[in-house]
N, C-alpha and C. Protein backbone atom coordinates (compact mmCIF):
# COMPACT_ATOMS: atom_id res chain seq x y z
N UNK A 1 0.83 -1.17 0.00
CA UNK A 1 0.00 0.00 0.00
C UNK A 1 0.89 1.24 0.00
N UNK A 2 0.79 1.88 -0.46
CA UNK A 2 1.36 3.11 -1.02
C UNK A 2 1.16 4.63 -0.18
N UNK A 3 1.35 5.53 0.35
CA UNK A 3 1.23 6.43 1.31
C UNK A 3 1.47 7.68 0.63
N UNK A 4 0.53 7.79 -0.10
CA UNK A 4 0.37 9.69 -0.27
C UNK A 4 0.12 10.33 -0.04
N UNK A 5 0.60 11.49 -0.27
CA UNK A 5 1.07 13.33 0.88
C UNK A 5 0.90 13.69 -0.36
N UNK A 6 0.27 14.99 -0.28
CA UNK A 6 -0.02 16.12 -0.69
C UNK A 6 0.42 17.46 -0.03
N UNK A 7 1.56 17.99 -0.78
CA UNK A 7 2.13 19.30 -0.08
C UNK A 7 1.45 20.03 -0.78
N UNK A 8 0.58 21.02 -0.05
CA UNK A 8 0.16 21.97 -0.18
C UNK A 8 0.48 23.15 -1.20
N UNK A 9 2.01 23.02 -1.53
CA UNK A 9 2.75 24.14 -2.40
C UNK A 9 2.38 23.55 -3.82
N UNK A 10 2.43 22.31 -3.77
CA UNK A 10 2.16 21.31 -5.35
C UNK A 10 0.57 21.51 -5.58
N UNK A 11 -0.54 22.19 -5.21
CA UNK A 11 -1.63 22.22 -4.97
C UNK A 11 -1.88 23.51 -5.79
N UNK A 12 -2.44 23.56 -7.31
CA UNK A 12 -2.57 25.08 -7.83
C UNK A 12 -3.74 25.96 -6.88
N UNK A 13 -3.24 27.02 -7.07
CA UNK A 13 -4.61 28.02 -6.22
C UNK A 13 -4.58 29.34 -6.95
N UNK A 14 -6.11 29.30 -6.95
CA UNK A 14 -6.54 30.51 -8.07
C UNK A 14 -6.62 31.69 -7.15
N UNK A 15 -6.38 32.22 -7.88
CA UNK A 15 -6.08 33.90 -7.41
C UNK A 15 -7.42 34.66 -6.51
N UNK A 16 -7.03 35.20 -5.87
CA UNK A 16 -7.85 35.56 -4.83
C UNK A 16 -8.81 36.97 -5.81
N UNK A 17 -8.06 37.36 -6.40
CA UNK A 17 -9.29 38.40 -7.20
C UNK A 17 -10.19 37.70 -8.25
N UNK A 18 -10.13 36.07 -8.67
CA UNK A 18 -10.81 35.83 -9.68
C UNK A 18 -12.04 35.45 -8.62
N UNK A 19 -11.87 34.50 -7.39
CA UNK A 19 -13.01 34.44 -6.75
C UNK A 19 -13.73 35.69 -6.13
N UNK A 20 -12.79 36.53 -5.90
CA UNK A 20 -13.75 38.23 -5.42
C UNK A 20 -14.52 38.52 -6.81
N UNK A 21 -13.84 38.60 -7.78
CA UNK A 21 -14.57 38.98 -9.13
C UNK A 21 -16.21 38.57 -8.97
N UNK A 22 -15.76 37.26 -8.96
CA UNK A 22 -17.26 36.16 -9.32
C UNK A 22 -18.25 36.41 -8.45
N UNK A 23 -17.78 36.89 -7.31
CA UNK A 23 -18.81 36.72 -5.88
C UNK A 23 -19.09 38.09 -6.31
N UNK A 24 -18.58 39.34 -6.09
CA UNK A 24 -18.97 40.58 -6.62
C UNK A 24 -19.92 41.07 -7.63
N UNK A 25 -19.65 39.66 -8.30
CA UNK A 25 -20.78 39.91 -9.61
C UNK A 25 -22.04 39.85 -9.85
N UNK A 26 -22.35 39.07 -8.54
CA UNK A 26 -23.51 38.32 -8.24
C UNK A 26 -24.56 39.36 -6.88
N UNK A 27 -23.46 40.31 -5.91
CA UNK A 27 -23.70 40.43 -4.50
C UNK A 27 -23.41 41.53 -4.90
N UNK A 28 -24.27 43.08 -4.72
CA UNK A 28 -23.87 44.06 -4.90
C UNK A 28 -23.99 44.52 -3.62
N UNK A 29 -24.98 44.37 -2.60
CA UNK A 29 -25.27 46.00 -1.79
C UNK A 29 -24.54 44.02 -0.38
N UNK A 30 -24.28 45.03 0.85
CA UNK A 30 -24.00 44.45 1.80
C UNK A 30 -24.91 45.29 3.34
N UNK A 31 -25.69 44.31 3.77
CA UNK A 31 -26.68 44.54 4.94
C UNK A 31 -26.54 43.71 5.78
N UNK A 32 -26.19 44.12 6.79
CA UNK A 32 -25.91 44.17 8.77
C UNK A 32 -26.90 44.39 9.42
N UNK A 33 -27.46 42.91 9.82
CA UNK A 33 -29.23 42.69 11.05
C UNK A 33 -28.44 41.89 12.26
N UNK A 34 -28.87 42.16 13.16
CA UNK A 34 -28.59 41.41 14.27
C UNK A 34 -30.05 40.92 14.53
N UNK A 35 -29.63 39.17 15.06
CA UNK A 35 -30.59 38.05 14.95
C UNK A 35 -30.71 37.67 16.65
N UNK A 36 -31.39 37.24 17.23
CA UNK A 36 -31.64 36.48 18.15
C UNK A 36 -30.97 35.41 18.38
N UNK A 37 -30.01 34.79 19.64
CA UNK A 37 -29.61 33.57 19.50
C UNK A 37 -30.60 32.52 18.51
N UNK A 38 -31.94 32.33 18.72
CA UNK A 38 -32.52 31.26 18.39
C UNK A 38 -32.97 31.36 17.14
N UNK A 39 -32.92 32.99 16.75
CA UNK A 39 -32.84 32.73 15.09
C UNK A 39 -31.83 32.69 14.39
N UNK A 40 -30.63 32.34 15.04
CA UNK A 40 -29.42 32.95 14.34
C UNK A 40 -29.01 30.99 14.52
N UNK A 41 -29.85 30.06 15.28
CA UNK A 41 -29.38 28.61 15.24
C UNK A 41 -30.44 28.31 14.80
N UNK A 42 -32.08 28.55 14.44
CA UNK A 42 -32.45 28.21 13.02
C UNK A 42 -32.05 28.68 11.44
N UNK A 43 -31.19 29.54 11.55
CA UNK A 43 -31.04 29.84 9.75
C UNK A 43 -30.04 29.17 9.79
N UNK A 44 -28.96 28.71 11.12
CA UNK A 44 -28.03 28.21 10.75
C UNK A 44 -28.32 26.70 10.29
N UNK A 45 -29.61 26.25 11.00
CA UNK A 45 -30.02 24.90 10.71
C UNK A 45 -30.60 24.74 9.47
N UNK A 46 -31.14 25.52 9.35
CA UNK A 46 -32.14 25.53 7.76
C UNK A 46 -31.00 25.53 6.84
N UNK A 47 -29.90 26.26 6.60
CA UNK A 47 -28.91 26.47 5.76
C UNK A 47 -28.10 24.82 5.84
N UNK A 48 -28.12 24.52 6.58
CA UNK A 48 -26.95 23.29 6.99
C UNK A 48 -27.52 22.24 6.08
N UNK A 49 -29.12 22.30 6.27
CA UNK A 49 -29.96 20.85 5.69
C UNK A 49 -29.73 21.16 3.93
N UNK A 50 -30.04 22.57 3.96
CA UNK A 50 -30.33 22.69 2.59
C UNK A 50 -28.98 22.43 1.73
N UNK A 51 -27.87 22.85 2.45
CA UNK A 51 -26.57 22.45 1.98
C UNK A 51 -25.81 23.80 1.40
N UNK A 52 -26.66 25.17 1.97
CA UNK A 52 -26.63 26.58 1.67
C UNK A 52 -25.30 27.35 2.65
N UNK A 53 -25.21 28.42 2.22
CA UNK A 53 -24.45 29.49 3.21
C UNK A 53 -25.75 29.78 3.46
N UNK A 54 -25.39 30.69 5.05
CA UNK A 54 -26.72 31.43 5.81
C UNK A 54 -26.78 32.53 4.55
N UNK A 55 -26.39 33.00 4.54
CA UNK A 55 -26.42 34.48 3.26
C UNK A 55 -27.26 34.05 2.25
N UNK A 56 -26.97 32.84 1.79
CA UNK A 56 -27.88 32.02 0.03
C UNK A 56 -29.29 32.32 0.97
N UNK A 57 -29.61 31.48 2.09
CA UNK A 57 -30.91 31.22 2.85
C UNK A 57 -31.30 32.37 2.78
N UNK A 58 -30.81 33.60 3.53
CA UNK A 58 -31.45 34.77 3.97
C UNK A 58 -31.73 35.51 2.64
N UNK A 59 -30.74 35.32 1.46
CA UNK A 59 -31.30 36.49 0.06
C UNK A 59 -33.09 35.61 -0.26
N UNK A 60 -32.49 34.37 0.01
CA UNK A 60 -33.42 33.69 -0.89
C UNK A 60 -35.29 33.96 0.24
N UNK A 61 -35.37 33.86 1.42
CA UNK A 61 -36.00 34.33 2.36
C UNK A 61 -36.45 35.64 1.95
N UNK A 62 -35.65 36.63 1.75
CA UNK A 62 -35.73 38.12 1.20
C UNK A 62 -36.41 38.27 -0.36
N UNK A 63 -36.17 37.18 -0.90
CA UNK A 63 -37.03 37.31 -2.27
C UNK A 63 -38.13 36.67 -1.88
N UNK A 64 -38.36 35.84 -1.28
CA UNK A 64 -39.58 35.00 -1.03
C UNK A 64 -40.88 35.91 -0.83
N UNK A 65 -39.93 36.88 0.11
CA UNK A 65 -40.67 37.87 1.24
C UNK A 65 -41.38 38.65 0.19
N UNK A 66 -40.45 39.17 -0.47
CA UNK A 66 -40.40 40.76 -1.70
C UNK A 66 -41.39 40.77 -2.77
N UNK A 67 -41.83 39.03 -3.03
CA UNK A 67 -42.69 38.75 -4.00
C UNK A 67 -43.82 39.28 -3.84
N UNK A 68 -44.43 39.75 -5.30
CA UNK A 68 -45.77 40.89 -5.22
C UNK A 68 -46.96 39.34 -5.49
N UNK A 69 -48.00 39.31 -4.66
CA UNK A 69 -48.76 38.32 -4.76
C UNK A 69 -50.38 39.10 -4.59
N UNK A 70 -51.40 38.79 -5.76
CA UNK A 70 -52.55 39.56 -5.20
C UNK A 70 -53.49 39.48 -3.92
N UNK A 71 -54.33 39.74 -3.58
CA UNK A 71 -54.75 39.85 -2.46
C UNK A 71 -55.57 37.80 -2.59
N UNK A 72 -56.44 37.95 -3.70
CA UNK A 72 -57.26 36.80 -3.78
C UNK A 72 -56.28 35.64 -4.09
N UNK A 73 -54.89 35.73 -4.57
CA UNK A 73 -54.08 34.39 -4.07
C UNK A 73 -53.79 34.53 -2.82
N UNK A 74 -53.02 35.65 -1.76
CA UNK A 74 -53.07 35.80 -0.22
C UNK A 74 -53.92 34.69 0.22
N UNK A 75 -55.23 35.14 -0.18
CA UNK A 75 -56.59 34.55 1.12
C UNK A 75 -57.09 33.78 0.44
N UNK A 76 -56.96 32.99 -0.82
CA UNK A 76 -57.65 32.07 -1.59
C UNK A 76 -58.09 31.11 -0.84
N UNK A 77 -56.83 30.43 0.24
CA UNK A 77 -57.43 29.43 1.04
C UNK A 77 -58.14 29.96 1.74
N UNK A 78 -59.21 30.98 2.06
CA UNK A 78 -59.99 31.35 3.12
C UNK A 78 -61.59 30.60 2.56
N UNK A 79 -61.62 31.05 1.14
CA UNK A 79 -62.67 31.33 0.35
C UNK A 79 -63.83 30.10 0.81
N UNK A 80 -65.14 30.12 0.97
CA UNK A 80 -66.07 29.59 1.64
C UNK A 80 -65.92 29.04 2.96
N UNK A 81 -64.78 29.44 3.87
CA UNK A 81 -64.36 29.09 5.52
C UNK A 81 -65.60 29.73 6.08
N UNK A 82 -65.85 31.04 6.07
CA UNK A 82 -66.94 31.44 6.98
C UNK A 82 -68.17 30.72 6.62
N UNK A 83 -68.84 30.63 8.04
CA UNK A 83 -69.66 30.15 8.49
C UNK A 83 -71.10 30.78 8.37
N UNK A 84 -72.06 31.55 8.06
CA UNK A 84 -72.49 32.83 8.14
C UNK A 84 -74.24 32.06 8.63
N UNK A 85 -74.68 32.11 9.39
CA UNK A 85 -76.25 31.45 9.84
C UNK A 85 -77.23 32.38 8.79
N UNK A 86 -77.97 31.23 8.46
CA UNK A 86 -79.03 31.96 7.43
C UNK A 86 -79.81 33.67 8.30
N UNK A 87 -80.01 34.43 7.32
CA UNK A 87 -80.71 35.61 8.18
C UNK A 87 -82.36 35.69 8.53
N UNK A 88 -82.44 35.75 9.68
CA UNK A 88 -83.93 35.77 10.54
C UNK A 88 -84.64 36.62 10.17
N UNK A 89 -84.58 38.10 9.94
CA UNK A 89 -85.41 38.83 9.70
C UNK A 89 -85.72 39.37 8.24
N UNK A 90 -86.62 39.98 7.46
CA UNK A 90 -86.55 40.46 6.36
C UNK A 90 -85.50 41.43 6.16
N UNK A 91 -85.10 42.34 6.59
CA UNK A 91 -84.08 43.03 6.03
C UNK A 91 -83.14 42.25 5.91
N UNK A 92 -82.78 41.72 6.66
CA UNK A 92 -81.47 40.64 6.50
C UNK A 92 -81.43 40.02 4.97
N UNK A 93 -82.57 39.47 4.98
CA UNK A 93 -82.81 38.42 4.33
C UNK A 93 -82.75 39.68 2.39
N UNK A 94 -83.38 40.58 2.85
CA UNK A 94 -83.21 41.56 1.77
C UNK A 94 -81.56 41.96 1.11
N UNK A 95 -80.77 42.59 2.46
CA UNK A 95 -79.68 42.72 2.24
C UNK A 95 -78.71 41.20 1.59
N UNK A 96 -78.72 40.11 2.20
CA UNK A 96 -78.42 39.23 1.66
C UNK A 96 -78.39 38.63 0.07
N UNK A 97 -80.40 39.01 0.10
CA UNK A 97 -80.52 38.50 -1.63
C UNK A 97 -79.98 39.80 -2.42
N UNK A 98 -79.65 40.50 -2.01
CA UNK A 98 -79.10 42.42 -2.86
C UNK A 98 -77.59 41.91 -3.06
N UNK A 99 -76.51 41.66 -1.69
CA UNK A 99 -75.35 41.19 -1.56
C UNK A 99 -75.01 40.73 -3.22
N UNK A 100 -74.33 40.91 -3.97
CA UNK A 100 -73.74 40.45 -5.01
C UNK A 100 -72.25 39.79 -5.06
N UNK A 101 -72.23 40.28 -3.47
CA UNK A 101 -70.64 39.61 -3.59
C UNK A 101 -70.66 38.15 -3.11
């Protein structure tokens, strides 16, 4: 069996401005939040599973957030939840059959 070492000097390494380049290219503005211990060991958990940096999690969280969604997808799941008891009196019963919505 054979025993190989790897010196570190024999190891090519790319230049430290081609990886700033790439990351720069992608990451323009830089923002500083301070988190709660217990949210700062769930993003770290959520990131770990997903196989993410906390930063990928949190942009991607931040777009999630940012997305324009209309009101009737919002509450779509609401739609026939209420309960409403038939109405007792004639006006009720007026306003109801008028109701178009």
């Amino acid at each position: 069996m054979a025993d190989y070492t790897v010196n570190a000097a024999d190891v090519p390494q790319m230049p430290h401005d081609v990886l700033r380049a790439c990351y720069n290219s992608l990451v323009d503005k830089t923002l500083t939040i301070r988190l709660s211990r217990a949210q700062d060991e769930a993003l770290a958990a959520r990131a770990r599973t997903q196989g993410k940096t906390r930063s990928a999690v949190v942009r991607e969280l931040i777009d999630a957030g940012l997305e324009e969604h209309p009101l009737g997808r919002r509450i779509g799941h609401l739609k026939g939840r209420l309960d409403v008891p038939q109405p007792k009196s004639g006006w009720q019963r007026r306003i109801k059959d008028r109701n178009w919505r």
